[in-house]
N, C-alpha and C. Protein backbone atom coordinates (compact mmCIF):
# COMPACT_ATOMS: atom_id res chain seq x y z
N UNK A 1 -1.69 -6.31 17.95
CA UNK A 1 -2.88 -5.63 17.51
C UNK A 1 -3.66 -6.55 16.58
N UNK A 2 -3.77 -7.36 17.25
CA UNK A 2 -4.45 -8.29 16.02
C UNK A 2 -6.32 -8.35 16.79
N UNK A 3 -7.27 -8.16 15.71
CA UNK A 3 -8.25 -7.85 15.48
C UNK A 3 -9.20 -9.40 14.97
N UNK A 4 -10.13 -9.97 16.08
CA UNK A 4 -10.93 -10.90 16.04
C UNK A 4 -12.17 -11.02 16.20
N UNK A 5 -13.17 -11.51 15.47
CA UNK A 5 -14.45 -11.24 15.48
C UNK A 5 -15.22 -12.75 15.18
N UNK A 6 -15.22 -13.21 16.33
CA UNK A 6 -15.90 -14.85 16.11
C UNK A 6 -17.32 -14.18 16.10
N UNK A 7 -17.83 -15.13 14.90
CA UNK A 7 -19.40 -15.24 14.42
C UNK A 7 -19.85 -16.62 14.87
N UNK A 8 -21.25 -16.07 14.99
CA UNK A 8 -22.35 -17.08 16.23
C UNK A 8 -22.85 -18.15 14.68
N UNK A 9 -23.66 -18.81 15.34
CA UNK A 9 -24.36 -19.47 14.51
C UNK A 9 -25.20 -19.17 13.34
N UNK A 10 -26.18 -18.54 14.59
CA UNK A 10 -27.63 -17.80 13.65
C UNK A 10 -26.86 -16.32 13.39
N UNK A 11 -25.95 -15.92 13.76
CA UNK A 11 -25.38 -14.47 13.56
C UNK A 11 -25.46 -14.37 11.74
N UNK A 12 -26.05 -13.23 11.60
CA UNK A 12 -25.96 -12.93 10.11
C UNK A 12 -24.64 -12.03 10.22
N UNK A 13 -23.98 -12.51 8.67
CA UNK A 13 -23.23 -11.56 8.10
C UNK A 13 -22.67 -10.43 8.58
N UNK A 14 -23.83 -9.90 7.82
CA UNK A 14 -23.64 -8.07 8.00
C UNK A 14 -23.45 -7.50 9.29
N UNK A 15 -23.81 -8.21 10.50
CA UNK A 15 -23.59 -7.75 11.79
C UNK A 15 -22.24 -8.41 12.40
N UNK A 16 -21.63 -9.21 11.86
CA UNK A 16 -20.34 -9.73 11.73
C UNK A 16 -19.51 -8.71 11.39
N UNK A 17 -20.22 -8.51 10.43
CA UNK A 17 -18.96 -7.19 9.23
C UNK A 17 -19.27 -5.63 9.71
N UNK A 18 -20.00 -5.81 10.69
CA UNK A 18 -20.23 -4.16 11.28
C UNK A 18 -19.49 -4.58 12.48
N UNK A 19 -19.17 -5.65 13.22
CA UNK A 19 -18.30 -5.23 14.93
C UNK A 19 -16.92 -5.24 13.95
N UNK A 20 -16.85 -6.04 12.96
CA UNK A 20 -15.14 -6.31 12.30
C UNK A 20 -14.99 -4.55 12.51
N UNK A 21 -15.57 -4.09 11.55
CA UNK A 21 -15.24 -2.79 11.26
C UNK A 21 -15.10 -1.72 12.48
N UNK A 22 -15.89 -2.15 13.55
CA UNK A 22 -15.82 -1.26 14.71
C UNK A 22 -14.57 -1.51 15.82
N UNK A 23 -14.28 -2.76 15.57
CA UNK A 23 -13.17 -3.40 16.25
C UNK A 23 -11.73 -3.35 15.43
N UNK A 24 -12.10 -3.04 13.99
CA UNK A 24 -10.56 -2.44 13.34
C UNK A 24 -10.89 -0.70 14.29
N UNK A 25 -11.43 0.04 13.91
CA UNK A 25 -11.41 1.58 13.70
C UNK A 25 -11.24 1.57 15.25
N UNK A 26 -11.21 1.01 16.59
CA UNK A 26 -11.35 1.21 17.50
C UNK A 26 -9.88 0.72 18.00
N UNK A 27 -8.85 -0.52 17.12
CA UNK A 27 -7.52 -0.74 17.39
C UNK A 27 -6.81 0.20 16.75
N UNK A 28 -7.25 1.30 15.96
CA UNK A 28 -6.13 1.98 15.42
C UNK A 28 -5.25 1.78 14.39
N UNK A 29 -6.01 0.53 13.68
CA UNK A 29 -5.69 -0.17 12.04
C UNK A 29 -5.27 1.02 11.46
N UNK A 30 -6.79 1.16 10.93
CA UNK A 30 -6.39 2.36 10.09
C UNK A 30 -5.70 3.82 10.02
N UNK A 31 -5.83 4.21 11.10
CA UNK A 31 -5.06 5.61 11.87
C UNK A 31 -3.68 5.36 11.30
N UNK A 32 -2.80 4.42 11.88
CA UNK A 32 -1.44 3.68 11.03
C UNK A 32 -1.71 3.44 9.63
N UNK A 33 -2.58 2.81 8.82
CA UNK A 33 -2.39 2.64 7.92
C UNK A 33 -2.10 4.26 7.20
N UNK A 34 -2.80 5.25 7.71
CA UNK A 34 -3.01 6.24 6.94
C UNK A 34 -1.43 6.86 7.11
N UNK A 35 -1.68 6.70 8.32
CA UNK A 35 -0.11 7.59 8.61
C UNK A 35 0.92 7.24 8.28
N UNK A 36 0.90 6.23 7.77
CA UNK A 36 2.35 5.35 7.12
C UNK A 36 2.47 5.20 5.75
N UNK A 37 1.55 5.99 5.28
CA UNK A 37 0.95 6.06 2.95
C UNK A 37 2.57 6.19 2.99
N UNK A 38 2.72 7.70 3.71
CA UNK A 38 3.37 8.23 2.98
C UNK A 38 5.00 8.57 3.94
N UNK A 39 6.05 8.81 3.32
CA UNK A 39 7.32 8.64 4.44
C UNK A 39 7.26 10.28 5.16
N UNK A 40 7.39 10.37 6.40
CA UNK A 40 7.08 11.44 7.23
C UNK A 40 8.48 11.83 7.51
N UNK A 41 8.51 13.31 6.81
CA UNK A 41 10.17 13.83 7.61
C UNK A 41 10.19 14.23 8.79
N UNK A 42 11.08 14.69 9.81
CA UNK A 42 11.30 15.02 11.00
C UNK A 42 10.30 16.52 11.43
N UNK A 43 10.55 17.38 10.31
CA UNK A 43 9.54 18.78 10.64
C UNK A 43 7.95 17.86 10.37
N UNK A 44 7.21 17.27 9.59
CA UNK A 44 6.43 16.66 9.60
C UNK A 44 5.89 16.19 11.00
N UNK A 45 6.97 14.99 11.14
CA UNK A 45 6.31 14.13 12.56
C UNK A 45 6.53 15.67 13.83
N UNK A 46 7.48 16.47 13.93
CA UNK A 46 7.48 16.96 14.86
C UNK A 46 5.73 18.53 14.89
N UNK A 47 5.40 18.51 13.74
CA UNK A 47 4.43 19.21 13.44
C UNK A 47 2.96 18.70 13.98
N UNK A 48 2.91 17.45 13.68
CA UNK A 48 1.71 16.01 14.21
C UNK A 48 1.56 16.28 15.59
N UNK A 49 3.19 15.84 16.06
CA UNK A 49 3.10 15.32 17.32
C UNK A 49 2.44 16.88 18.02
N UNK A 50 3.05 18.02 18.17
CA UNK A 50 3.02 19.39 18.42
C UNK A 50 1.73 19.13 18.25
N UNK A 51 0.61 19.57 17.52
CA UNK A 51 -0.47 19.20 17.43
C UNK A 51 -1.93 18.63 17.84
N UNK A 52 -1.30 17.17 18.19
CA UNK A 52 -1.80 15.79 19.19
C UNK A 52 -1.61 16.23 20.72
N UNK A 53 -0.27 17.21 20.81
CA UNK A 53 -0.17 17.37 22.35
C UNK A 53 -1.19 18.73 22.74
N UNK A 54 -1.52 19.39 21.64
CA UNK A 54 -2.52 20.76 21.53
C UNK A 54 -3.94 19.83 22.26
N UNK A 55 -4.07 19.20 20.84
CA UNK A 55 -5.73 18.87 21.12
C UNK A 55 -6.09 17.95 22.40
N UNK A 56 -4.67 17.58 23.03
CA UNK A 56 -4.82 16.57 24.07
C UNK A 56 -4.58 17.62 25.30
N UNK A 57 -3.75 18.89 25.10
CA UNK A 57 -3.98 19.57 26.43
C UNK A 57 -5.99 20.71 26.46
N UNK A 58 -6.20 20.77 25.59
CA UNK A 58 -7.34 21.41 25.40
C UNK A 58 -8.31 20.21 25.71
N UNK A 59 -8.50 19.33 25.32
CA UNK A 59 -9.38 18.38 26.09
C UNK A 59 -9.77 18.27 27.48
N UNK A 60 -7.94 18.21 27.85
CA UNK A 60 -7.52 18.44 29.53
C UNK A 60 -8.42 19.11 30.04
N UNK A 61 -8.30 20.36 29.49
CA UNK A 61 -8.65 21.73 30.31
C UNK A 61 -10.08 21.67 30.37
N UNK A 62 -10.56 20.99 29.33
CA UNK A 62 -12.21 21.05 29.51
C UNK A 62 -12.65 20.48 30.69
N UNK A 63 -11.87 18.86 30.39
CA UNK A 63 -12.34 18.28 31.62
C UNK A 63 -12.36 18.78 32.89
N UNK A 64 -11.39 19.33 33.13
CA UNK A 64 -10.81 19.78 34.39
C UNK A 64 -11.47 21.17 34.54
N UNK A 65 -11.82 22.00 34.00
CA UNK A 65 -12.89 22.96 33.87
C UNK A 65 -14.54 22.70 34.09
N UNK A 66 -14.37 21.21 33.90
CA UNK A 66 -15.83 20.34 34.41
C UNK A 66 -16.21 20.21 34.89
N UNK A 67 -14.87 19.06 35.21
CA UNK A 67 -15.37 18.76 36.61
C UNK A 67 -14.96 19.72 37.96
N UNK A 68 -14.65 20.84 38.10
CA UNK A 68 -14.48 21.68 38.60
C UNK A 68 -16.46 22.78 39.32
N UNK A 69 -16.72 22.86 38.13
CA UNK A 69 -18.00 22.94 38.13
C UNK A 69 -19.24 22.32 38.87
N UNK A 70 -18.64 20.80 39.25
CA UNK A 70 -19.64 20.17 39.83
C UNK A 70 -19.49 20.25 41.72
């Protein structure tokens, strides 16, 4: 997961330091960083995960409720 952002010549700065930032938040840097502050017990991670599999089957269903529609 390593995160690279070659700058051009005439490339200013600040548009350097805006893909850095879009190209961390888009590898999932920080998502880990956050989730790792703090030590996660077993009811914890099993609470997350439970959760992640919610908002990922409800997504499902939209889609598939969508594209159903067309």
């Amino acid at each position: 997961m390593d995160v690279t952002v070659i700058v051009g010549d005439n490339e200013p700065v600040e548009s350097a330091i805006r893909r850095f930032k879009k190209d961390v938040s888009k590898s999932g840097h920080l998502f880990e960083l956050r989730r790792r502050r703090y030590f996660e017990t077993n009811t914890e991670k099993r609470i997350r995960k439970a959760a992640a599999a919610r908002r990922k089957a409800k997504i499902a269903r939209r889609t598939a409720r969508h594209e159903r529609s067309f």
